[in-house]
C-alpha atoms as a PDB file:
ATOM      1  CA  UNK A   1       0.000   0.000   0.000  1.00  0.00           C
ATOM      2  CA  UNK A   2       1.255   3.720  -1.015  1.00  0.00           C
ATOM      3  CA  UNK A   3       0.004   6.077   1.054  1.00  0.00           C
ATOM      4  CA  UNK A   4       0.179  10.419   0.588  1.00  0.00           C
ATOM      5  CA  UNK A   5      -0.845  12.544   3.392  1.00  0.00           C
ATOM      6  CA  UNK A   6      -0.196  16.199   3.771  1.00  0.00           C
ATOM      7  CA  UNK A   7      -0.005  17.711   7.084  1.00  0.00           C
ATOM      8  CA  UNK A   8      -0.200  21.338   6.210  1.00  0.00           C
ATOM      9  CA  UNK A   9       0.280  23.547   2.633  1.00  0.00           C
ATOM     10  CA  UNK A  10       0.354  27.053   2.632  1.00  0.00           C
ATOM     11  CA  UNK A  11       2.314  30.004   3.830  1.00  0.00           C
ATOM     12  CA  UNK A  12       2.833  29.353   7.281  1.00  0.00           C
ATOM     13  CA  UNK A  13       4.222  25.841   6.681  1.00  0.00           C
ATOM     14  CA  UNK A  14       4.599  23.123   4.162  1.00  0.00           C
ATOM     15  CA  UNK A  15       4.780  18.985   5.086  1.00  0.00           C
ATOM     16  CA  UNK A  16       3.933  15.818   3.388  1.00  0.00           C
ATOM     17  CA  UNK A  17       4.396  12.090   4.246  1.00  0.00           C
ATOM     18  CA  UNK A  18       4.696   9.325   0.900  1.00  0.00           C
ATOM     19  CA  UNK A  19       4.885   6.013   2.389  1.00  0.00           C
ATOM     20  CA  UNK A  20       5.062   2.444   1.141  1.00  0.00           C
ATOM     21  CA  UNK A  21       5.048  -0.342   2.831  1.00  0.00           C
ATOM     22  CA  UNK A  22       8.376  -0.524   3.889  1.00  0.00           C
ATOM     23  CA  UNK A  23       9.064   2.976   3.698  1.00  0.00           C
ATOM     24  CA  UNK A  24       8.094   6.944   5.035  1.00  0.00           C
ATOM     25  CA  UNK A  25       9.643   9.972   3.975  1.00  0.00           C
ATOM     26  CA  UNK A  26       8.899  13.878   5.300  1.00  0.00           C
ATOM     27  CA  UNK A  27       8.538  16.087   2.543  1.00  0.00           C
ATOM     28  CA  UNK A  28       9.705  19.369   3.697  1.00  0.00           C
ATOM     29  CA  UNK A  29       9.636  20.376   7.434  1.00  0.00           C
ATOM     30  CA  UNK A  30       8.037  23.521   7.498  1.00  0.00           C
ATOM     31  CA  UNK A  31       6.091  23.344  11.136  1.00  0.00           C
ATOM     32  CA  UNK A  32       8.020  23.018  13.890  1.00  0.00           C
ATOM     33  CA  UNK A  33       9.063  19.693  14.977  1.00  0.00           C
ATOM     34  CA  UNK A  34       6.202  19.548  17.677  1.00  0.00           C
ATOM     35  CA  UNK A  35       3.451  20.583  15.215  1.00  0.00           C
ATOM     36  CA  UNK A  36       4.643  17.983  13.038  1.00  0.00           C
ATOM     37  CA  UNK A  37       4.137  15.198  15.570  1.00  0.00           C
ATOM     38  CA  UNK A  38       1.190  16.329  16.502  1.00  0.00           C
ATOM     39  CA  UNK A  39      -0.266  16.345  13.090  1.00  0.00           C
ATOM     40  CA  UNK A  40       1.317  13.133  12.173  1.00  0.00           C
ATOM     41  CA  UNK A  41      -0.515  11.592  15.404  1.00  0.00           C
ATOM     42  CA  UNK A  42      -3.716  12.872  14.088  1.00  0.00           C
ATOM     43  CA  UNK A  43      -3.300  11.464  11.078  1.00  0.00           C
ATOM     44  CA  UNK A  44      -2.552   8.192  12.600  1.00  0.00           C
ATOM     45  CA  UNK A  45       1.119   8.272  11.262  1.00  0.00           C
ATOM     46  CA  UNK A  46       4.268   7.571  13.896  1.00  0.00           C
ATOM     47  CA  UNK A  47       7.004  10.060  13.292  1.00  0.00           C
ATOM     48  CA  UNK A  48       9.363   7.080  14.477  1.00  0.00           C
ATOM     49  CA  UNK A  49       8.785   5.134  11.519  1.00  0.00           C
ATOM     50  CA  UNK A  50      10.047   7.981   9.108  1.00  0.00           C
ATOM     51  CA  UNK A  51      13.071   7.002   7.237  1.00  0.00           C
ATOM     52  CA  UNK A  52      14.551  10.178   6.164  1.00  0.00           C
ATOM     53  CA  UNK A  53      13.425  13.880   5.117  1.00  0.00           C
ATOM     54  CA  UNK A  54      13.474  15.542   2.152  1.00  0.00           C
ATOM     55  CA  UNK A  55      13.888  18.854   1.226  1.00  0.00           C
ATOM     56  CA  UNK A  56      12.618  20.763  -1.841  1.00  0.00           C
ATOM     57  CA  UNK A  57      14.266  24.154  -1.092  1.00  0.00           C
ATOM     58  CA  UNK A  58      15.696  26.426   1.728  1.00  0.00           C
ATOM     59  CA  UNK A  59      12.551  29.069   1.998  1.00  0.00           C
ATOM     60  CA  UNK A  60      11.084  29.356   5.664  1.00  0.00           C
ATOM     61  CA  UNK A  61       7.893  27.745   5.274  1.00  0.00           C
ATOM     62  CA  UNK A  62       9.716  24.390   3.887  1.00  0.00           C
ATOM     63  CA  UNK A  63      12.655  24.389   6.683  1.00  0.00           C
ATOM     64  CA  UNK A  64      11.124  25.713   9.867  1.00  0.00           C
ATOM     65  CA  UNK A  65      11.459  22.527  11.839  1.00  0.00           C
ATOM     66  CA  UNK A  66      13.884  20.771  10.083  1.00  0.00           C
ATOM     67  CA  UNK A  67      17.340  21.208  12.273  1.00  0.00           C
ATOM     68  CA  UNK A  68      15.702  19.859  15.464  1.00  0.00           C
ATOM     69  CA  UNK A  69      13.046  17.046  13.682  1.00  0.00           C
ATOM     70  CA  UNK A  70      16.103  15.187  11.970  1.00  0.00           C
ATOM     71  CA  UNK A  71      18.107  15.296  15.162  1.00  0.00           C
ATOM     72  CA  UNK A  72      14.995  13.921  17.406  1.00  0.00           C
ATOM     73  CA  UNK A  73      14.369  11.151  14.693  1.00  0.00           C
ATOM     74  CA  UNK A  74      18.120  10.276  14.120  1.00  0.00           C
ATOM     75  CA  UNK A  75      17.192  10.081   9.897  1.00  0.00           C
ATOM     76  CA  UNK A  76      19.396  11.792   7.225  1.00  0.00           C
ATOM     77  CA  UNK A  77      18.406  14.562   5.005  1.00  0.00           C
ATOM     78  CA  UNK A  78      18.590  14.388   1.253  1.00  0.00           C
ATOM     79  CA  UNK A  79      19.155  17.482   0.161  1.00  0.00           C
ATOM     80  CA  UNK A  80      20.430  19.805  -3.227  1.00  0.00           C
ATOM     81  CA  UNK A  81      24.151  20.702  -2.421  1.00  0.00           C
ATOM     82  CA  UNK A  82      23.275  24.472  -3.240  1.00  0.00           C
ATOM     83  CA  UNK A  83      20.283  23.983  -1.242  1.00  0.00           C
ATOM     84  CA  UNK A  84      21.924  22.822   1.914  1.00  0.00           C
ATOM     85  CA  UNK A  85      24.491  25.768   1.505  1.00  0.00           C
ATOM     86  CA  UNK A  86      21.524  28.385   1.445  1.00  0.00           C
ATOM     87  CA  UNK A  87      19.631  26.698   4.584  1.00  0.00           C
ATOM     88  CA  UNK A  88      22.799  26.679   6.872  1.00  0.00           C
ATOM     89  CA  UNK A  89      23.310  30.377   5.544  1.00  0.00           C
ATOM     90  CA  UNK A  90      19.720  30.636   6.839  1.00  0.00           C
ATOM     91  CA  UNK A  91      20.607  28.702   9.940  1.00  0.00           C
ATOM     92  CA  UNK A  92      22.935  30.200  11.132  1.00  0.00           C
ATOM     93  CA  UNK A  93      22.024  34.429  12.051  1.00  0.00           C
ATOM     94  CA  UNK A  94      18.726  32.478  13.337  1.00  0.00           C
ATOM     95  CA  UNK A  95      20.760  31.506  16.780  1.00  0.00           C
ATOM     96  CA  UNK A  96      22.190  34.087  17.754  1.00  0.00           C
ATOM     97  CA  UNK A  97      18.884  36.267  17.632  1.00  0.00           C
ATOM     98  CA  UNK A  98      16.569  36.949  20.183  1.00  0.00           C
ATOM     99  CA  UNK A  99      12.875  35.743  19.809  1.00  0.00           C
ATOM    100  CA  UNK A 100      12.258  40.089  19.893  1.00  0.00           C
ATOM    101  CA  UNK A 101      14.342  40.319  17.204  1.00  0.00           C
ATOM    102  CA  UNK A 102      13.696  36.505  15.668  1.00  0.00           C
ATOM    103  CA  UNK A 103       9.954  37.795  15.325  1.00  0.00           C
ATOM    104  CA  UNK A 104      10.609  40.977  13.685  1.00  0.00           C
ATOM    105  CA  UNK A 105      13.008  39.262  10.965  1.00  0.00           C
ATOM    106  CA  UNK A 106       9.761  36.880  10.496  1.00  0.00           C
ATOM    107  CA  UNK A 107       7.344  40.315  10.045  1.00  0.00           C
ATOM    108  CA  UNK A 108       9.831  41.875   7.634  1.00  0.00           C
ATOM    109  CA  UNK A 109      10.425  38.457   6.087  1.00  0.00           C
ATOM    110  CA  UNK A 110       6.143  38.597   5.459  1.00  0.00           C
ATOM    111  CA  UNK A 111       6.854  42.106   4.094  1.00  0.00           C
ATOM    112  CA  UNK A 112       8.881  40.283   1.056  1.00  0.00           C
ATOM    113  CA  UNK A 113       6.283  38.032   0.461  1.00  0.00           C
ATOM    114  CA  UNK A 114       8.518  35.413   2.307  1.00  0.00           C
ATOM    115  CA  UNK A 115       6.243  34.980   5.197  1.00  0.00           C
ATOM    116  CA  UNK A 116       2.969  35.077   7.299  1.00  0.00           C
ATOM    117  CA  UNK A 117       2.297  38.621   8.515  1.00  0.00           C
ATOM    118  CA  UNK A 118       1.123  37.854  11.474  1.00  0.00           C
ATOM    119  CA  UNK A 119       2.981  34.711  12.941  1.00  0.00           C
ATOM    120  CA  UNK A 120       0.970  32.192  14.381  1.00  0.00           C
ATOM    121  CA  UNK A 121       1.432  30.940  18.198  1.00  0.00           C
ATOM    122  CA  UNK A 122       3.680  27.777  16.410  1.00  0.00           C
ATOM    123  CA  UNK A 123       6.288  30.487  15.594  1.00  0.00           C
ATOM    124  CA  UNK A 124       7.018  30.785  18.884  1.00  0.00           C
ATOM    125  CA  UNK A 125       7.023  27.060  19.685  1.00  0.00           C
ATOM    126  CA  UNK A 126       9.558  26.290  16.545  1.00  0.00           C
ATOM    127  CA  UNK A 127      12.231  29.346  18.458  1.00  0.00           C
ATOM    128  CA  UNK A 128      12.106  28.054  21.831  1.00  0.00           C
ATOM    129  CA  UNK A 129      12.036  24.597  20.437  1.00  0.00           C
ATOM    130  CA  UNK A 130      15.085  25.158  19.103  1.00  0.00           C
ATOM    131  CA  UNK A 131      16.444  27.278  22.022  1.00  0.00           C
ATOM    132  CA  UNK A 132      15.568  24.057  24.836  1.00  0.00           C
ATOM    133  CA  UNK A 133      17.519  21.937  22.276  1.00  0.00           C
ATOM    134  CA  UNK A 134      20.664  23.451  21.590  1.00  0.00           C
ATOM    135  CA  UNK A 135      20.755  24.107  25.653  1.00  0.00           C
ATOM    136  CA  UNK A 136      20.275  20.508  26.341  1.00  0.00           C
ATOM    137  CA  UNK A 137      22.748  19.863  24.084  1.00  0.00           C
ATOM    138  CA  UNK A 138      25.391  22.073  25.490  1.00  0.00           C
ATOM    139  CA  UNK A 139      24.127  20.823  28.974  1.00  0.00           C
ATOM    140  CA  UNK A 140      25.230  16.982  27.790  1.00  0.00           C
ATOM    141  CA  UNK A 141      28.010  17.862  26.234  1.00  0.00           C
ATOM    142  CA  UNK A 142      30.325  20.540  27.941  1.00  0.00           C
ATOM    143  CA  UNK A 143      32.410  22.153  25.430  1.00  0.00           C
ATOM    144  CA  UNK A 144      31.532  24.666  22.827  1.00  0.00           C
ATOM    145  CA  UNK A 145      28.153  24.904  21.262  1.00  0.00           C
ATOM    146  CA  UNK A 146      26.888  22.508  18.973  1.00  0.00           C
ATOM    147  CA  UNK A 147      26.921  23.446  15.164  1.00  0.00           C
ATOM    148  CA  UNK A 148      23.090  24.703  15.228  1.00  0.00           C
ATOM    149  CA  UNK A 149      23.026  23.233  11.536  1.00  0.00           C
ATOM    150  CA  UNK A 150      24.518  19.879  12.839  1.00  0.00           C
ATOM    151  CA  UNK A 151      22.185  16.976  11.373  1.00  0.00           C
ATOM    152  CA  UNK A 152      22.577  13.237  11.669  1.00  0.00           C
ATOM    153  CA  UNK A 153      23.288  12.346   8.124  1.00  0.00           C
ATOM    154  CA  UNK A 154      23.532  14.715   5.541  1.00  0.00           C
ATOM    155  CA  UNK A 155      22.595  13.146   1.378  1.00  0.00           C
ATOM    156  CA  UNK A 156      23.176  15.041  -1.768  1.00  0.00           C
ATOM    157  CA  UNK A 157      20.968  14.999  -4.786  1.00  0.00           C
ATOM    158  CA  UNK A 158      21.217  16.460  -8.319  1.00  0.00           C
ATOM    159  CA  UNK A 159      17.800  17.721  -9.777  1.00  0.00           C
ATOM    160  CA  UNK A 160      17.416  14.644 -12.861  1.00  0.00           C
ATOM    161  CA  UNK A 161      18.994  12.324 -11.160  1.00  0.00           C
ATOM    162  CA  UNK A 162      16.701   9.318  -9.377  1.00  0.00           C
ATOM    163  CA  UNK A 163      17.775   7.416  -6.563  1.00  0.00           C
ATOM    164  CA  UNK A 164      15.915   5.575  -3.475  1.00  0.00           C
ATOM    165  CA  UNK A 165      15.023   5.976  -0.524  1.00  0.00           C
ATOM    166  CA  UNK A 166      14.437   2.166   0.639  1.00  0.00           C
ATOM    167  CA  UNK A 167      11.880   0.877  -1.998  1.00  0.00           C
ATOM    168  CA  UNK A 168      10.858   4.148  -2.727  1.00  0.00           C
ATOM    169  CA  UNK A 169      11.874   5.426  -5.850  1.00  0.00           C
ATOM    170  CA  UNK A 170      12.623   9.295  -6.310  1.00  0.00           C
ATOM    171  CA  UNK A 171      13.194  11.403  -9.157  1.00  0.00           C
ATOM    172  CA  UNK A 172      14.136  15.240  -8.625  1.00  0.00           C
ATOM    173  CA  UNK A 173      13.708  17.446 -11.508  1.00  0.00           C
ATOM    174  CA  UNK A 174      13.940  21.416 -11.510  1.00  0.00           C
ATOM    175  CA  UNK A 175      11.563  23.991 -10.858  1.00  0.00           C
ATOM    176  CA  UNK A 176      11.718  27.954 -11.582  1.00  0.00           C
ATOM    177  CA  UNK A 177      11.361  29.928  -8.264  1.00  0.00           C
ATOM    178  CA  UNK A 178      13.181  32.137  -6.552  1.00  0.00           C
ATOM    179  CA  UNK A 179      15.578  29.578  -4.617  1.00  0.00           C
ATOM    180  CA  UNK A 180      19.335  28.696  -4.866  1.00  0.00           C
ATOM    181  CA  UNK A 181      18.086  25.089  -6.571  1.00  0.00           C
ATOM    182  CA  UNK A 182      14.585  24.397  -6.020  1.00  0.00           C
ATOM    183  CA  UNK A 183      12.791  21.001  -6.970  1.00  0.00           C
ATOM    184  CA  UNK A 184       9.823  19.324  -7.331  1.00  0.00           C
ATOM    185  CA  UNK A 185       9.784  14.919  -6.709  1.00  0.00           C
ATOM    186  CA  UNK A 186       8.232  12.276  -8.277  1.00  0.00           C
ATOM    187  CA  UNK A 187       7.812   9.124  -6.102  1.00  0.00           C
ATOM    188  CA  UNK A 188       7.763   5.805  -7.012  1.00  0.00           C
ATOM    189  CA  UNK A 189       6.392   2.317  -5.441  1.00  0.00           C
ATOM    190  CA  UNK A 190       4.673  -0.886  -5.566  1.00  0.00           C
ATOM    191  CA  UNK A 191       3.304   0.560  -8.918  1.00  0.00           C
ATOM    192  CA  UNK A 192       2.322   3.730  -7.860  1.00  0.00           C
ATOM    193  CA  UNK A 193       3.308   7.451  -9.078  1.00  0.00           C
ATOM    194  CA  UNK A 194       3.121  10.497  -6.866  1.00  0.00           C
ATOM    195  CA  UNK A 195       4.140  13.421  -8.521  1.00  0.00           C
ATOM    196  CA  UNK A 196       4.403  17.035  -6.057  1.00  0.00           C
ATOM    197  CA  UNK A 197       4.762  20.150  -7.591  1.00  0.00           C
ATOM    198  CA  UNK A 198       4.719  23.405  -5.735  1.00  0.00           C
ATOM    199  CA  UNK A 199       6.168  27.044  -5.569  1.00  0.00           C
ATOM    200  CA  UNK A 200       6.817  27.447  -9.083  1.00  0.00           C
ATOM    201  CA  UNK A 201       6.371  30.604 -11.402  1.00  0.00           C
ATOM    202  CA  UNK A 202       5.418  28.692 -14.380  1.00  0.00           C
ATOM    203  CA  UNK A 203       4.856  24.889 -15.539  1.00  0.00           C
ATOM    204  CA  UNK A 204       8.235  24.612 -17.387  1.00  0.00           C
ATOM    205  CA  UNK A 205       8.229  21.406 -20.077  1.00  0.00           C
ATOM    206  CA  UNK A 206      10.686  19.830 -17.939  1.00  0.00           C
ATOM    207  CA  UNK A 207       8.170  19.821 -14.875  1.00  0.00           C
ATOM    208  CA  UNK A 208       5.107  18.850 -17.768  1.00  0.00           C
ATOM    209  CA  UNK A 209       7.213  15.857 -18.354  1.00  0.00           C
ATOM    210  CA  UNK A 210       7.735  14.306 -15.074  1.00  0.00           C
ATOM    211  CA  UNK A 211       4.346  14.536 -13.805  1.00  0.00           C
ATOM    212  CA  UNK A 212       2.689  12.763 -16.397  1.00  0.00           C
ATOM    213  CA  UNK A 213       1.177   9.144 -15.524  1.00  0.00           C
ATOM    214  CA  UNK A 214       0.767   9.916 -12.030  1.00  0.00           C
ATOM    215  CA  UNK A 215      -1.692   8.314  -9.849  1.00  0.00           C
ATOM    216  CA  UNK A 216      -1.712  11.225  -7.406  1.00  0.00           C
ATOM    217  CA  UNK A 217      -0.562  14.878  -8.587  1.00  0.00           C
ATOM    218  CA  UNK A 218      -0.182  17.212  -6.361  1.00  0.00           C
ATOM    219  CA  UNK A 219       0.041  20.581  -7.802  1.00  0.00           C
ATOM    220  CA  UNK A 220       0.111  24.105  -7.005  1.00  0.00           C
ATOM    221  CA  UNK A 221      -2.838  26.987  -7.092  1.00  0.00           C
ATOM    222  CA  UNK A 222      -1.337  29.897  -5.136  1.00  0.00           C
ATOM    223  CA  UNK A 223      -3.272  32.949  -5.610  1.00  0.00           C
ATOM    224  CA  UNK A 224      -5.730  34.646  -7.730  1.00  0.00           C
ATOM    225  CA  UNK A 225      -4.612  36.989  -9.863  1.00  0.00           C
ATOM    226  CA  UNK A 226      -7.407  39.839  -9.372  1.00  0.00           C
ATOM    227  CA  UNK A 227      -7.166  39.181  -5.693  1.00  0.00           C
ATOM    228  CA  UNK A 228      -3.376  39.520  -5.956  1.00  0.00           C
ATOM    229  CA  UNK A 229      -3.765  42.814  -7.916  1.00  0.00           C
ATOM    230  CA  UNK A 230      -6.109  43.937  -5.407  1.00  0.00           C
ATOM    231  CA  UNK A 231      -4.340  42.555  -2.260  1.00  0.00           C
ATOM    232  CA  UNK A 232      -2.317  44.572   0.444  1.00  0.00           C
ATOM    233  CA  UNK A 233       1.089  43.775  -0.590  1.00  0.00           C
ATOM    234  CA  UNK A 234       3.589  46.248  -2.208  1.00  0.00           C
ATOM    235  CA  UNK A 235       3.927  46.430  -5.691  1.00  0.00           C
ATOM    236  CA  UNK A 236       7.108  44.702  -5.708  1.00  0.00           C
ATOM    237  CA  UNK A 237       6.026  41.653  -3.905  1.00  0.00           C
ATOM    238  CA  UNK A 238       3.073  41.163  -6.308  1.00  0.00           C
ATOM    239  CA  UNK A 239       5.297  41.693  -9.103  1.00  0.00           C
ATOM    240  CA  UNK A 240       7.679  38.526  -7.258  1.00  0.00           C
ATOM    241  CA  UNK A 241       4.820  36.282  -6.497  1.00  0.00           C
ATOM    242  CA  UNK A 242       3.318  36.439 -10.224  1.00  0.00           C
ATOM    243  CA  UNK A 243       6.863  36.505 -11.859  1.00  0.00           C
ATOM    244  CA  UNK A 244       7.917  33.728 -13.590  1.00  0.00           C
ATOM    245  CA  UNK A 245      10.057  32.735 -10.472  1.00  0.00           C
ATOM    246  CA  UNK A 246       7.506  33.081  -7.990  1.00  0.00           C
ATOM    247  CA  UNK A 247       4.275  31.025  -7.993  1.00  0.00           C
ATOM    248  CA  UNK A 248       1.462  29.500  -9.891  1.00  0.00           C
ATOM    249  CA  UNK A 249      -1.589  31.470 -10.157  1.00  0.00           C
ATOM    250  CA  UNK A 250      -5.039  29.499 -10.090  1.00  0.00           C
ATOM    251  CA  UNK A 251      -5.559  30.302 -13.683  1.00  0.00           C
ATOM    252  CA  UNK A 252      -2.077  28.847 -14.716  1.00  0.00           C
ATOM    253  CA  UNK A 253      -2.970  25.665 -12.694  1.00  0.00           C
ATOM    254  CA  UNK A 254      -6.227  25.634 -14.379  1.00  0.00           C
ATOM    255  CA  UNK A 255      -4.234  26.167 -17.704  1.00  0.00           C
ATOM    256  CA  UNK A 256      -2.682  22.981 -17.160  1.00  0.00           C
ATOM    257  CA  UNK A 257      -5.261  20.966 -15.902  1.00  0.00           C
ATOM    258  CA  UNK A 258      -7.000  21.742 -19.203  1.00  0.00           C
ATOM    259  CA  UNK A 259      -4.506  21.503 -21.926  1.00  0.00           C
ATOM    260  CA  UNK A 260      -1.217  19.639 -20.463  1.00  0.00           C
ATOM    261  CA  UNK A 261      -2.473  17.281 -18.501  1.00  0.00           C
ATOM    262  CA  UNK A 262      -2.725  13.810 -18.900  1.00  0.00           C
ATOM    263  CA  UNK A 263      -5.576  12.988 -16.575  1.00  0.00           C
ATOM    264  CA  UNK A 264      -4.062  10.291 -15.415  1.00  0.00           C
ATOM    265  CA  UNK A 265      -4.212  11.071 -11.631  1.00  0.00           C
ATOM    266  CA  UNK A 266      -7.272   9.167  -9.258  1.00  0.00           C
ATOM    267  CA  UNK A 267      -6.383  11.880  -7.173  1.00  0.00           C
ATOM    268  CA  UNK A 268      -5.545  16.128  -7.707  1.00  0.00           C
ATOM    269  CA  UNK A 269      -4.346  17.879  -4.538  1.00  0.00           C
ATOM    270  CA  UNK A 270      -4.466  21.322  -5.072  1.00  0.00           C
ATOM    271  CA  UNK A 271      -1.379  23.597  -2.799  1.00  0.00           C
ATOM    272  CA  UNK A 272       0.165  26.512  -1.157  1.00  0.00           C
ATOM    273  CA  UNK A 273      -3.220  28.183  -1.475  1.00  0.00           C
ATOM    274  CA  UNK A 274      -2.104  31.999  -0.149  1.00  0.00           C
ATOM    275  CA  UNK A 275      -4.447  32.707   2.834  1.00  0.00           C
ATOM    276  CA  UNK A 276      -4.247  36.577   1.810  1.00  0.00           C
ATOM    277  CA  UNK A 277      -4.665  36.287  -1.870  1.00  0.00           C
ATOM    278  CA  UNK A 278      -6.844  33.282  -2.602  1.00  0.00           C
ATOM    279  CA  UNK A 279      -9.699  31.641  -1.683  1.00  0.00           C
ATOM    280  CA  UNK A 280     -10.215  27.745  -1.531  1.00  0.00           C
ATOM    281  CA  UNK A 281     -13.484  28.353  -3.697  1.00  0.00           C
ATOM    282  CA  UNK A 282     -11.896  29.889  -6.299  1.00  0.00           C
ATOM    283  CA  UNK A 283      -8.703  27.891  -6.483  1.00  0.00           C
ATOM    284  CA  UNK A 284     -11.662  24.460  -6.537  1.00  0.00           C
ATOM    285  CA  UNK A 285     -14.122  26.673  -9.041  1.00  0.00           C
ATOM    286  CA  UNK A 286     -11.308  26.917 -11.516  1.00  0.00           C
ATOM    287  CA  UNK A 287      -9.652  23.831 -11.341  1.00  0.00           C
ATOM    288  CA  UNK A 288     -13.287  21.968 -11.638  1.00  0.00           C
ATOM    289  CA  UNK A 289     -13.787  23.852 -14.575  1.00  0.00           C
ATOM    290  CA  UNK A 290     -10.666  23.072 -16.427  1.00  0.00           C
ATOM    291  CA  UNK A 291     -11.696  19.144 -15.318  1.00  0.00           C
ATOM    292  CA  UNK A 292     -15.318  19.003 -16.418  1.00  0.00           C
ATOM    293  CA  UNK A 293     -14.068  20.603 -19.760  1.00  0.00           C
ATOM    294  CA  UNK A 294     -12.481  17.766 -20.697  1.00  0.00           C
ATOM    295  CA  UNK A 295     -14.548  14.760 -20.056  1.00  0.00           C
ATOM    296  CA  UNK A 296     -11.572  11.967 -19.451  1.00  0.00           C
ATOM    297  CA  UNK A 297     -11.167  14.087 -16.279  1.00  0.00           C
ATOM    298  CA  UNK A 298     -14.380  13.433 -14.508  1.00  0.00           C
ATOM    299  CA  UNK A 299     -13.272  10.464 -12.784  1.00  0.00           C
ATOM    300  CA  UNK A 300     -10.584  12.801 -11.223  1.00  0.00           C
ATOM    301  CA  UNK A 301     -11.140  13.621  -7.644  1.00  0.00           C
ATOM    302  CA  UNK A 302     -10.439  16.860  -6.634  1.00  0.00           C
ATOM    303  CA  UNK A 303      -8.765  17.371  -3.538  1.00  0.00           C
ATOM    304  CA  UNK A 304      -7.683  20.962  -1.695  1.00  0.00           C
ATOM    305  CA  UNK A 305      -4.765  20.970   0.868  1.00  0.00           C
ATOM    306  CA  UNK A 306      -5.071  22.796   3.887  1.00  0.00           C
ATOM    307  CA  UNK A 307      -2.687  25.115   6.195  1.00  0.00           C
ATOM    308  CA  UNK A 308      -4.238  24.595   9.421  1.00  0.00           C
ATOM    309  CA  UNK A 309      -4.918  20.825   9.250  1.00  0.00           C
ATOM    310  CA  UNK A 310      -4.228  17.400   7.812  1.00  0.00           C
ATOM    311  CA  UNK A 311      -5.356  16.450   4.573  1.00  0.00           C
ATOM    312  CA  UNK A 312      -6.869  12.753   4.893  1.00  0.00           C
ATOM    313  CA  UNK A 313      -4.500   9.965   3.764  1.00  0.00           C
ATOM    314  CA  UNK A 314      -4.521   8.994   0.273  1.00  0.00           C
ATOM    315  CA  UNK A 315      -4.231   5.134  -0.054  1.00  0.00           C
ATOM    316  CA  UNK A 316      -3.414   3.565  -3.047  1.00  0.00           C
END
C-alpha cells in the first residue's frame, strides 16, 4: 500500500508524508518539529517510523522545523548541495537572535512576500524549540556549542537524477522559483506514481514531463490573480509572487489541468493556497472547470490541501 498525506500547505508551513510499505519519507519540514508530531498523530502516522526527510528548497515555510526534527528522529536529510548551503546560511544568524528580534526578521520576512504577517502561536514554539535543544545539548556535552546546523546524516541529490530511498523510488527534476536550486519529486512504489509540484512561477516542459502518468498529482494553485492585484502587498512583492520565479496562479494551474495534462491522476491535490490572496473556492471553481471541460477528467477527484490541518491519507 502507497500512502500520501499532507499535514499542512500554505504560507505558514509546508509537510507531506509518501509512504510504502516498507518505507516513510517527510517532505519538507516547514512546522516546527512539535506541530509535526502532533499532526502526524492525528493522522494516525508515527514520526518514528520515518526514514529520512526531504527537502525541496531552503525558503522558511519548507525548513522551519527541520534542524531539530532530523536530530529527534536520528534520519538523514537528502538534500540539493546548493540547497543545503543556502539553509545553513539561513541557519545560522537564526541563533544568535533573540525571539524580539527573531519575530521581527519573520514580520519583515512577510513584508517580502517570504512569510505570514502575522505569525501564528507555532512560531514561537519552533524558536524556543530550538532554544531548549541546543541548551540541552550544550548541557550533555560541555564544550563549545553545537553546530546549530549539525544533522545526523547529511545526502546530496542532483535535480534529474533518481535514486531511493528504501523501496521508494525518487526522481528530482527542476523547478523555476526564486531559490538557490529548487525542486519538485516524483515518487515511485509498488506501482504507484506520486508526482508534487509546488512554488513554481510557471509549468516549465521539464516539470510537464515528469508529472505525467501519475496516480496522485499534487500541484500548485497559489493565488488569484485579481485578488493579488487587489491585495495589500507592495507592488514589488506582487510583481515577485506572479513573476515567472515566484508562484502559480489558479488560472495557470487551471491552464494545465486543461490543456497539459494527462488525466491520469485518481487523485488532484491542489497547494500553497495563499491565505491573503486566494480563496479555496476559487482555487476548486477553476480547477473543476478546467476538469469538467475535458470529459476523461471526470473520474478525477479533486482534492484541496489545507494550512491549518491534515489532509486525509490517500491510499493507493
Amino acid at each position: 500500500m502507497v500512502k500520501m498525506t499532507v499535514l499542512a500547505s500554505g504560507s505558514r508551513g509546508n509537510s507531506t508524508v509518501v509512504s510504502s510499505s516498507r518505507t516513510r519519507i517527510l517532505v519538507d519540514v516547514g512546522l516546527s518539529c512539535r506541530e509535526i508530531f502532533k499532526r502526524m498523530a492525528a493522522a494516525g502516522e508515527d514520526p518514528r517510523t520515518l526514514d529520512a526527510i526531504l527537502i525541496t528548497h531552503e525558503h522558511q515555510d519548507h525548513v522551519q522545523g527541520l534542524a531539530v526534527t532530523a536530530r529527534k528522529l536520528g534520519i538523514p536529510v537528502y538534500f540539493t548541495e546548493p540547497t543545503h548551503r543556502a539553509w545553513i546560511r539561513w541557519m545560522t544568524p537564526q541563533k544568535k537572535m533573540t525571539y524580539a528580534d527573531w519575530l521581527a526578521a519573520r514580520k519583515a520576512a512577510a513584508q517580502a512576500g517570504a512569510a505570514p504577517a502575522n505569525p501564528e502561536i507555532e512560531d514561537r514554539e519552533a524558536f524556543e524549540e530550538e532554544r531548549e535543544e541546543l541548551a540541552a545539548v550544550s548541557q550533555a556535552k560541555p564544550g563549545p556549542e553545537k553546530d546549530p546546523c549539525a544533522l545526523p546524516a547529511v545526502e546530496y541529490f542532483s535535480a534529474g537524477d533518481g535514486f531511493c530511498v528504501g523501496d521508494i523510488s525518487v526522481t528530482p527534476f527542476t523547478i523555476p522559483h526564486d531559490a538557490a536550486d529548487p525542486v519538485g519529486f516524483v515518487f515511485e512504489a509498488e506501482g504507484v506514481r506520486i508526482g508534487l509540484a509546488t512554488d513554481l512561477g510557471y509549468m516549465p516542459p521539464n516539470a510537464k514531463r515528469h508529472l505525467k502518468r501519475c496516480d496522485v498529482l499534487m500541484l500548485e494553485s497559489n493565488h488569484d490573480l485579481d485578488m493579488l492585484r487587489d491585495g495589500p502587498y507592495p507592488w514589488s512583492v506582487k510583481q515577485r509572487v506572479m513573476s515567472r520565479m515566484g508562484h502559480l496562479s489558479n488560472l495557470a494551474a487551471a491552464e494545465f489541468l486543461e490543456t497539459e495534462y494527462d488525466g491520469g491522476a485518481a487523485y488532484v491535490v491542489l497547494a500553497h493556497l495563499s491565505e491573503n490572496n486566494n480563496l479555496p473556492e476559487l482555487a476548486r471553481v477553476s480547477a473543476e472547470r478546467a476538469l469538467r471541460d475535458r470529459a476523461s477528467l471526470l473520474t478525477n477527484e479533486l482534492l484541496l490541501a489545507t494550512q491549518d490541518h491534515p489532509l486525509e491519507s490517500i491510499l493507493l
